[in-house]
N, C-alpha and C. Protein backbone atom coordinates (compact mmCIF):
# COMPACT_ATOMS: atom_id res chain seq x y z
N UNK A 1 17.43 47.75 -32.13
CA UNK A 1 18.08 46.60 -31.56
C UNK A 1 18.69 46.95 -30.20
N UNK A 2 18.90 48.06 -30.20
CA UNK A 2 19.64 48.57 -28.51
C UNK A 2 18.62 48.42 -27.81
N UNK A 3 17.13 48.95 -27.83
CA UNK A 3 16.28 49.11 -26.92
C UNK A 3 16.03 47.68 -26.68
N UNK A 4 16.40 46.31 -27.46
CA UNK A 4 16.02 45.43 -27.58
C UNK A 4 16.82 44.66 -26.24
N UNK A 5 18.40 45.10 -27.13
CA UNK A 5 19.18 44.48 -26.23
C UNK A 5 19.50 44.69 -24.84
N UNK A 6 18.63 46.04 -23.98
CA UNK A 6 18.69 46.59 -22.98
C UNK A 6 17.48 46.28 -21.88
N UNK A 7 16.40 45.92 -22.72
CA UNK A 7 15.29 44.98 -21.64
C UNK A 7 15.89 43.65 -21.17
N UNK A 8 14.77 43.33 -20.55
CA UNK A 8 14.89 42.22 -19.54
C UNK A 8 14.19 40.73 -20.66
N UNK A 9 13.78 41.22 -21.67
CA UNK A 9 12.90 39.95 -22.54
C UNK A 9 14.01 39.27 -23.21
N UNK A 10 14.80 40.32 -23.17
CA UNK A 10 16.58 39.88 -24.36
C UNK A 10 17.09 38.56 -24.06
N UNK A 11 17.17 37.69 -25.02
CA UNK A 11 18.25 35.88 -24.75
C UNK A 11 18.74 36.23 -25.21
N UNK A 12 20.38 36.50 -24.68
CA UNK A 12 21.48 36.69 -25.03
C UNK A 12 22.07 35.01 -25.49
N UNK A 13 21.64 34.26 -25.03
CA UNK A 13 21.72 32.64 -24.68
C UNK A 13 21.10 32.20 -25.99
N UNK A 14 20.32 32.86 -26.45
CA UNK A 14 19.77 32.30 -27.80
C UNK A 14 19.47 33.50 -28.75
N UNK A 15 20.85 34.87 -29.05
CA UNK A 15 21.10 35.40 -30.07
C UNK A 15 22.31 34.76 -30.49
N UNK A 16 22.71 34.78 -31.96
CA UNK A 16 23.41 34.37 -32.70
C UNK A 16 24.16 35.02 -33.79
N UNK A 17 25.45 34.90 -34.02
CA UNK A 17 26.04 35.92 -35.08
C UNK A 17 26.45 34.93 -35.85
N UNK A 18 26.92 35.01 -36.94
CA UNK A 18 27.68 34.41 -38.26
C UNK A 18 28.50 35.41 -38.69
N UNK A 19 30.26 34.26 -38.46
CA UNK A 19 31.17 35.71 -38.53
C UNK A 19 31.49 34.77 -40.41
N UNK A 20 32.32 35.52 -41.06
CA UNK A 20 33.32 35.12 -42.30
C UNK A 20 34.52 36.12 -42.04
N UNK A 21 34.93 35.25 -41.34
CA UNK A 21 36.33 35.67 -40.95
C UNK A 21 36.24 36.88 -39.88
N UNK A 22 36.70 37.96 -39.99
CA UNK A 22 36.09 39.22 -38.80
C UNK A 22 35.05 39.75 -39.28
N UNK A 23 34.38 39.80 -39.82
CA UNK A 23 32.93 40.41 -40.61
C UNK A 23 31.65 39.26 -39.81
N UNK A 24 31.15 39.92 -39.13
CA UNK A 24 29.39 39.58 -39.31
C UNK A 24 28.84 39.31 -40.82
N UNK A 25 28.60 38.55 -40.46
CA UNK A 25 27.52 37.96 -42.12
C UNK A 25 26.14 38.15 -41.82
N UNK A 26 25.91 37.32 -40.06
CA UNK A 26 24.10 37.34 -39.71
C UNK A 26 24.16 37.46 -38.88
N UNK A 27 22.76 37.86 -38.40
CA UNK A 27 22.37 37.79 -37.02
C UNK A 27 20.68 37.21 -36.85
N UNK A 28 20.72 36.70 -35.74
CA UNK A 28 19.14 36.76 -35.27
C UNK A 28 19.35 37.20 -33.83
N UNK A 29 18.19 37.06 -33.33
CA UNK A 29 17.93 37.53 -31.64
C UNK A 29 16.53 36.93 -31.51
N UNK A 30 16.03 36.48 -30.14
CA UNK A 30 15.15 35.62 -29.52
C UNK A 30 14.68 36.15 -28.26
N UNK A 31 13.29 36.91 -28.25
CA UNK A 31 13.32 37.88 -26.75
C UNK A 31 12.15 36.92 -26.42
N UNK A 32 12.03 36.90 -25.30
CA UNK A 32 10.66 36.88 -24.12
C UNK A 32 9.27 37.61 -24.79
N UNK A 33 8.33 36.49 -24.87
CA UNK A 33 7.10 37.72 -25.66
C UNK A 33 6.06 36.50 -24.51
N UNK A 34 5.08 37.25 -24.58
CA UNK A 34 3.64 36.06 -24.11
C UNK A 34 2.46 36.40 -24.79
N UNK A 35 1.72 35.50 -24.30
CA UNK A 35 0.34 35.24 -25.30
C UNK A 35 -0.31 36.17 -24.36
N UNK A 36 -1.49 36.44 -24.45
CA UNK A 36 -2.54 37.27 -23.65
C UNK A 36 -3.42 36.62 -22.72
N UNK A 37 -3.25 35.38 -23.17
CA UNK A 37 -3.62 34.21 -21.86
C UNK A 37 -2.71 34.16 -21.11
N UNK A 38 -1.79 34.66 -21.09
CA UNK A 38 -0.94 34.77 -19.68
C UNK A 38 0.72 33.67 -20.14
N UNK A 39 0.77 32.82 -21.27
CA UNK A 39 1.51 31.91 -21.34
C UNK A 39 2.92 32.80 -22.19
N UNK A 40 4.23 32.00 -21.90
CA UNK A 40 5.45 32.72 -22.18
C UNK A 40 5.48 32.13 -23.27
N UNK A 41 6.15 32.88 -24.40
CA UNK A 41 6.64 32.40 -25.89
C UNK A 41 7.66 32.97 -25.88
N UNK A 42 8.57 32.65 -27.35
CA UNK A 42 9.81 33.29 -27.27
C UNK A 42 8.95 33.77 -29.08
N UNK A 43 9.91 35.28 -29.39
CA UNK A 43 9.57 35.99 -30.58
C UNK A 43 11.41 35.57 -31.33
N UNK A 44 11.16 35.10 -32.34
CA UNK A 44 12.33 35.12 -33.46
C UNK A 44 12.55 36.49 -34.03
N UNK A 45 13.13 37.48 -33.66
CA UNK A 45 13.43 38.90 -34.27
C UNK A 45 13.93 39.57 -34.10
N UNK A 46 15.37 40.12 -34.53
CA UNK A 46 15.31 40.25 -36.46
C UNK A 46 16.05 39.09 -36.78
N UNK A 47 15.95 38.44 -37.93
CA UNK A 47 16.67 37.78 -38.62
C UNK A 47 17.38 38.45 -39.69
N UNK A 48 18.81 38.24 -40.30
CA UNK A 48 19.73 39.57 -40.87
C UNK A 48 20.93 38.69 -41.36
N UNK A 49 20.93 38.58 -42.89
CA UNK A 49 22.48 38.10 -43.48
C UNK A 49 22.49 39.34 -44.55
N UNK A 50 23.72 39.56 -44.30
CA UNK A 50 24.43 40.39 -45.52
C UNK A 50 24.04 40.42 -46.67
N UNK A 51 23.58 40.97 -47.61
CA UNK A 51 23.18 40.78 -48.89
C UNK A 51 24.23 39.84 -49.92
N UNK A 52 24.95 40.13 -49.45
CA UNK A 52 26.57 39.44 -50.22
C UNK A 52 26.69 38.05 -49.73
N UNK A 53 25.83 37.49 -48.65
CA UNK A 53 25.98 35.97 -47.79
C UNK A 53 24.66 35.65 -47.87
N UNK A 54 23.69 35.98 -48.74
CA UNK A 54 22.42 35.15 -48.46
C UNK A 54 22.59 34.08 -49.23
N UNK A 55 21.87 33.30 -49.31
CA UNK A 55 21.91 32.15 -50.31
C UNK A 55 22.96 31.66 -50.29
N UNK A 56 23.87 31.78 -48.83
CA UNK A 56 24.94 30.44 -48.76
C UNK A 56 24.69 29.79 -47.38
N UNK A 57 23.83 29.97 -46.64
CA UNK A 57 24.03 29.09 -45.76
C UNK A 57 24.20 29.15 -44.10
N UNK A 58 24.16 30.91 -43.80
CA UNK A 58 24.48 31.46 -42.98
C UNK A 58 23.20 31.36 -42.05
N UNK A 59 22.36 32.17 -42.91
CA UNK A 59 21.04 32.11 -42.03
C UNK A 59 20.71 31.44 -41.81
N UNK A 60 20.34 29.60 -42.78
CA UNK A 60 19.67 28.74 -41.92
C UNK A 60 20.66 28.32 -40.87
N UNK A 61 21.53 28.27 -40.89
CA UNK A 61 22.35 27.35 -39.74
C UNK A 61 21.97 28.23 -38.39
N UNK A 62 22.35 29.57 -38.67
CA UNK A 62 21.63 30.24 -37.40
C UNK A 62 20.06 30.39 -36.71
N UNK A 63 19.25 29.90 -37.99
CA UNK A 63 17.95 29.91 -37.15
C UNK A 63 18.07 28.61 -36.91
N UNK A 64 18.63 27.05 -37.05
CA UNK A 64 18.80 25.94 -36.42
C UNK A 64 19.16 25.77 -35.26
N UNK A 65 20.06 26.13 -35.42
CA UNK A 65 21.41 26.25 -33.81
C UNK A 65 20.41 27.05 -32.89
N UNK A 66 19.79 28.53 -33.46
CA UNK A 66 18.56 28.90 -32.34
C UNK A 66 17.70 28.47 -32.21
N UNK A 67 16.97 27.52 -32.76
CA UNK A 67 16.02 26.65 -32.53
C UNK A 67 16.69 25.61 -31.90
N UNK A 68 17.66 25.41 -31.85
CA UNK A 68 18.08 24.09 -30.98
C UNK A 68 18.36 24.65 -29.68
N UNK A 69 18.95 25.73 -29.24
CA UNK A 69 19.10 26.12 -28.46
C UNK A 69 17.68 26.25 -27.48
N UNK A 70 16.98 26.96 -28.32
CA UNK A 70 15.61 27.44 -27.83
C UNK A 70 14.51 26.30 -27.29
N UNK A 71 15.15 24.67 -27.93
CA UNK A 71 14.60 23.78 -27.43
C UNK A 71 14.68 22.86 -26.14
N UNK A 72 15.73 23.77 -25.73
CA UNK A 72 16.26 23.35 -23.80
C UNK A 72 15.60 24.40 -23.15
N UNK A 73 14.95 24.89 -23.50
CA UNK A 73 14.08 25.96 -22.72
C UNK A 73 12.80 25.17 -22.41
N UNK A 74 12.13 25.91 -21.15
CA UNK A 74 10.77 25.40 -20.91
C UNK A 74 10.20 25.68 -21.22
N UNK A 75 9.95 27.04 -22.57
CA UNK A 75 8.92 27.75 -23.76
C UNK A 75 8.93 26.46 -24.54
N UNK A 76 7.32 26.67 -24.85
CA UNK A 76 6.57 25.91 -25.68
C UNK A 76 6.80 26.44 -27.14
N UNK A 77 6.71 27.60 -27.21
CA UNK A 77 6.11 28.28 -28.37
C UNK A 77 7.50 29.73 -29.36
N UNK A 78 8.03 29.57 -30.35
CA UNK A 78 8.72 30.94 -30.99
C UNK A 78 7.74 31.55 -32.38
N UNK A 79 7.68 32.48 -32.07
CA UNK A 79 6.42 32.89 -33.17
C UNK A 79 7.44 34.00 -33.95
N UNK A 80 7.05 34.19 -35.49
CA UNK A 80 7.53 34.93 -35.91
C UNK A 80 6.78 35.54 -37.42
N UNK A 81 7.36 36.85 -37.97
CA UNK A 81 6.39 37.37 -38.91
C UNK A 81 8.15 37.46 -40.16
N UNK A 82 7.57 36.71 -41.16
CA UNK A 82 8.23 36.32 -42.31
C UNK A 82 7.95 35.41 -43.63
N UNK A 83 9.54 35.67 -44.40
CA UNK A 83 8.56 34.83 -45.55
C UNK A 83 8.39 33.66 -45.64
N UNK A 84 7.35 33.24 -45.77
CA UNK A 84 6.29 32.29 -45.77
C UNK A 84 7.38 30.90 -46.72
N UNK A 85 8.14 31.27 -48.06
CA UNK A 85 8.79 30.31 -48.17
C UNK A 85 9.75 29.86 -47.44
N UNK A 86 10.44 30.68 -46.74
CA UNK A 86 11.57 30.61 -46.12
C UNK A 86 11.35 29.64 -44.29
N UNK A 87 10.91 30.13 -44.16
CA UNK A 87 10.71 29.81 -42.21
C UNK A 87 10.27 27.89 -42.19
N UNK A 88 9.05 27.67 -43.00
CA UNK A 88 8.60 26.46 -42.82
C UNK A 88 9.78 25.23 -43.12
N UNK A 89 10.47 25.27 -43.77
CA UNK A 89 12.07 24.13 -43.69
C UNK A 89 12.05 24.36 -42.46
N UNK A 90 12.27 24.97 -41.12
CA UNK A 90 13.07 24.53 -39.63
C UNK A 90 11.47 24.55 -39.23
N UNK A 91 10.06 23.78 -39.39
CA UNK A 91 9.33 23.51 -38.67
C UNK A 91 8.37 24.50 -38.37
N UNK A 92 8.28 25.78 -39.17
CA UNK A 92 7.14 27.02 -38.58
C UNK A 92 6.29 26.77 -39.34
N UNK A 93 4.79 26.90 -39.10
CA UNK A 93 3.71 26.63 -39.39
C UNK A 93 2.66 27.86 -39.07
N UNK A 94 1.60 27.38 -40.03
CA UNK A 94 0.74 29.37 -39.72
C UNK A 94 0.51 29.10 -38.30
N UNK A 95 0.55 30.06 -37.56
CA UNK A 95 0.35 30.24 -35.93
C UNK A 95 -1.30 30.69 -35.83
N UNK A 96 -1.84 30.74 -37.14
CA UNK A 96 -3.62 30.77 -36.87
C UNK A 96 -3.80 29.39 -36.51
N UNK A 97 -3.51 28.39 -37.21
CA UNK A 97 -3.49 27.13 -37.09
C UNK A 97 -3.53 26.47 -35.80
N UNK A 98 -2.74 27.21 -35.38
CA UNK A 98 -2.40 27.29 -33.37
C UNK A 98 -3.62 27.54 -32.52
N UNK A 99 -4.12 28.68 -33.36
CA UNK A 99 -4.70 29.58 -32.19
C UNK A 99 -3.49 30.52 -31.66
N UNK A 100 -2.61 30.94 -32.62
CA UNK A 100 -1.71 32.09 -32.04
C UNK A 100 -2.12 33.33 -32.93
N UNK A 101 -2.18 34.49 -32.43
CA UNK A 101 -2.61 35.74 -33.15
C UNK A 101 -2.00 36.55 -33.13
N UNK A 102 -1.11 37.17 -34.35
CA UNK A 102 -0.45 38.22 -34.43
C UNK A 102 -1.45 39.38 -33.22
N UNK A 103 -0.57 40.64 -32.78
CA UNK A 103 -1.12 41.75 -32.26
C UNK A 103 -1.35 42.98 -33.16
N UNK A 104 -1.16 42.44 -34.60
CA UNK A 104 -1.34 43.85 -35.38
C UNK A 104 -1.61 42.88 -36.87
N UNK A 105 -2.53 43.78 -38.25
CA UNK A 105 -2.85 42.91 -39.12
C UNK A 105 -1.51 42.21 -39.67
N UNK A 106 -1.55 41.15 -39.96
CA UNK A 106 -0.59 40.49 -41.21
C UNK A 106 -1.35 39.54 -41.89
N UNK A 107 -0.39 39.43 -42.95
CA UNK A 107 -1.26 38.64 -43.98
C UNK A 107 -0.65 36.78 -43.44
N UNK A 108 -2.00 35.80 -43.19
CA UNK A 108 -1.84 34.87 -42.35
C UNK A 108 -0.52 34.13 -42.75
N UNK A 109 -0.13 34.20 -44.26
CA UNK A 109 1.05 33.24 -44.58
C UNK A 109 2.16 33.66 -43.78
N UNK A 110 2.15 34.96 -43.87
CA UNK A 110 3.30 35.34 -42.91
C UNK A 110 3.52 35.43 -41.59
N UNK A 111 2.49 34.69 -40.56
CA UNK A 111 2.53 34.80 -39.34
C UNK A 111 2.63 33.66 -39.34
N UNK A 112 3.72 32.92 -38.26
CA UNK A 112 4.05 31.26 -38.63
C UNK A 112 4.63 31.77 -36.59
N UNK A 113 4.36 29.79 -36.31
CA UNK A 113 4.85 29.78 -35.07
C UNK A 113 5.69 28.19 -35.24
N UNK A 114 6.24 28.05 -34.36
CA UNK A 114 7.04 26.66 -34.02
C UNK A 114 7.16 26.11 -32.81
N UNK A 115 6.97 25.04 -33.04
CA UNK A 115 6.10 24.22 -31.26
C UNK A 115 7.48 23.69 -31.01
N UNK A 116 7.84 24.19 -29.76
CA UNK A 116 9.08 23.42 -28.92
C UNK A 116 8.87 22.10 -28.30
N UNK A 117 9.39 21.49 -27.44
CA UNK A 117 9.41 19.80 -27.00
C UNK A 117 8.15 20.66 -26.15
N UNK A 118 8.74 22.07 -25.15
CA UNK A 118 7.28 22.25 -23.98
C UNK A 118 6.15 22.66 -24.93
N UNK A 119 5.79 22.40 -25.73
CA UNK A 119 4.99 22.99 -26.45
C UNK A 119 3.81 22.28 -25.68
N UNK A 120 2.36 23.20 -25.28
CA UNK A 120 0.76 22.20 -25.28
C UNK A 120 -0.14 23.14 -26.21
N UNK A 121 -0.84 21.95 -26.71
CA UNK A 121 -1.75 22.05 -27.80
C UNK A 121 -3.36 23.13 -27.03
N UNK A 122 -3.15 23.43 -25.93
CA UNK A 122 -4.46 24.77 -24.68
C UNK A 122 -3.45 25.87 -24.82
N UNK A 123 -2.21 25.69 -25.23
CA UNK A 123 -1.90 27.36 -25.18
C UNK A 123 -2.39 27.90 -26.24
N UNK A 124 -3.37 29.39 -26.41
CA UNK A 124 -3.58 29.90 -27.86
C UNK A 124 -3.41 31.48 -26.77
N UNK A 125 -3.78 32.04 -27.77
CA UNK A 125 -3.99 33.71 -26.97
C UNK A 125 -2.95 34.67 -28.53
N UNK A 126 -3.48 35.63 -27.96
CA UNK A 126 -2.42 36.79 -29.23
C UNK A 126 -1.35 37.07 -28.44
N UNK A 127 -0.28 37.28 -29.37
CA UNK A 127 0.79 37.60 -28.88
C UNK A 127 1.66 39.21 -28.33
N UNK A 128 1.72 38.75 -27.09
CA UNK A 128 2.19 40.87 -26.53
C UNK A 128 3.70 40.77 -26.72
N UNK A 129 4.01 41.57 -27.75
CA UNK A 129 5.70 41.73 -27.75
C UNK A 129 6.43 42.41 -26.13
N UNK A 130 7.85 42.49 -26.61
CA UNK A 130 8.20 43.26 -25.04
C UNK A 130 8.03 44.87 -25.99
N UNK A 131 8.16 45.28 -25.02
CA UNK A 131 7.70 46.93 -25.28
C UNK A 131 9.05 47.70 -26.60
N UNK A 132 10.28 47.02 -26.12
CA UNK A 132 11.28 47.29 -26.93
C UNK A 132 10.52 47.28 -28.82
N UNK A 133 9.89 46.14 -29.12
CA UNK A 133 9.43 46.28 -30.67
C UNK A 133 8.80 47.40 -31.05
N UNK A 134 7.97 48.09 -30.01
CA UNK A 134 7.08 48.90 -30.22
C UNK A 134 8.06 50.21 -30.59
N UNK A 135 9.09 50.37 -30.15
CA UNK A 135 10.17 51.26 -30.40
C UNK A 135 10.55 51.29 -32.10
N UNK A 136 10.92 49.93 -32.36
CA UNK A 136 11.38 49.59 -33.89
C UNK A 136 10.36 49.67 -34.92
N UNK A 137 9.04 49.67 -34.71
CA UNK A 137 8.04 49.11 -35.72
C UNK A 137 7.81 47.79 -35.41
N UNK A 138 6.75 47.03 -36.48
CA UNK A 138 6.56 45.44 -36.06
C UNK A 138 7.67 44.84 -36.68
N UNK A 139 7.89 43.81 -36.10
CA UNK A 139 9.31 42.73 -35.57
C UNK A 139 8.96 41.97 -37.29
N UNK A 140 9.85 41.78 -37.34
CA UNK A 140 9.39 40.80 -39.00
C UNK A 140 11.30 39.97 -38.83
N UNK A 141 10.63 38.74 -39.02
CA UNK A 141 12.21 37.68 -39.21
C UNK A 141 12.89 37.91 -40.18
C-alpha cells in the first residue's frame, strides 16, 4: 500500500476510511490504471473491513461514497478482481462482458467492471495496472 500510495496513479480524492470511533474499521483506495488501447480506467484496490466490522455496513457505504465520488470524474470505467457475490449490489458486472480483460488469469466471475456516467460502449482493451500492484501481487477488492 506505500508503494501504492507514493505513485502518481494514487486518488487520494477517492480513497476512503471507516473510522468507529478512533479505530479504522475499512479502507478502500482507487488508483489510475488503463486499458491497452490507450483508454484511462480507475482500479478499485484493496478493499479492507476489520474482521470484527464486516457484515455491518462499513464496506458497502465505502465502496458507494467511492463510486459516487468516482462518478464526477471523466473515467468511464473502475474494474476490479473480487467476490463475485459481493461487488454486483453497487453495479459491477463481468468486465468480459465489456470487452475488459484482466492482465493475468482469473476466474471470469471474479473479474467485474462498472461503467461510470463517462463510460463508452468502443472502450475494450486489457487492463495495465500502475506498476505499484506489481510490487504487492495481483490487486483483488
Amino acid at each position: 500500500m506505500d508503494a501504492l500510495r507514493a505513485g502518481d496513479a494514487y486518488m487520494p480524492e477517492l480513497c476512503l476510511v471507516a473510522l468507529d470511533g478512533d479505530t479504522v474499521a475499512g479502507h478502500i483506495a482507487f488508483s489510475r490504471a488503463h486499458l491497452d488501447s490507450g483508454h484511462p480506467a480507475l482500479a478499485l484496490a484493496p478493499v479492507g473491513v476489520l474482521c470484527e466490522r464486516q457484515g455491518h455496513g462499513a464496506g458497502s457505504a465505502l465502496v458507494r461514497e467511492g463510486l459516487q465520488r468516482a462518478a464526477q470524474t471523466q473515467l468511464g470505467l473502475v474494474v476490479v478482481l473480487g467476490t463475485p457475490a459481493y461487488y454486483p449490489r453497487f453495479g459491477f458486472e463481468p468486465a468480459g462482458d465489456l470487452g475488459i480483460e484482466a492482465p493475468f488469469p482469473v476466474p471470469a466471475e471474479a473479474w467485474m467492471a462498472h461503467r461510470l456516467p463517462a463510460y463508452r460502449a468502443e472502450v475494450r482493451g486489457r487492463v495495465v495496472y500502475p506498476p505499484a500492484f506489481a510490487e504487492a501481487g495481483e490487486p483483488e477488492g
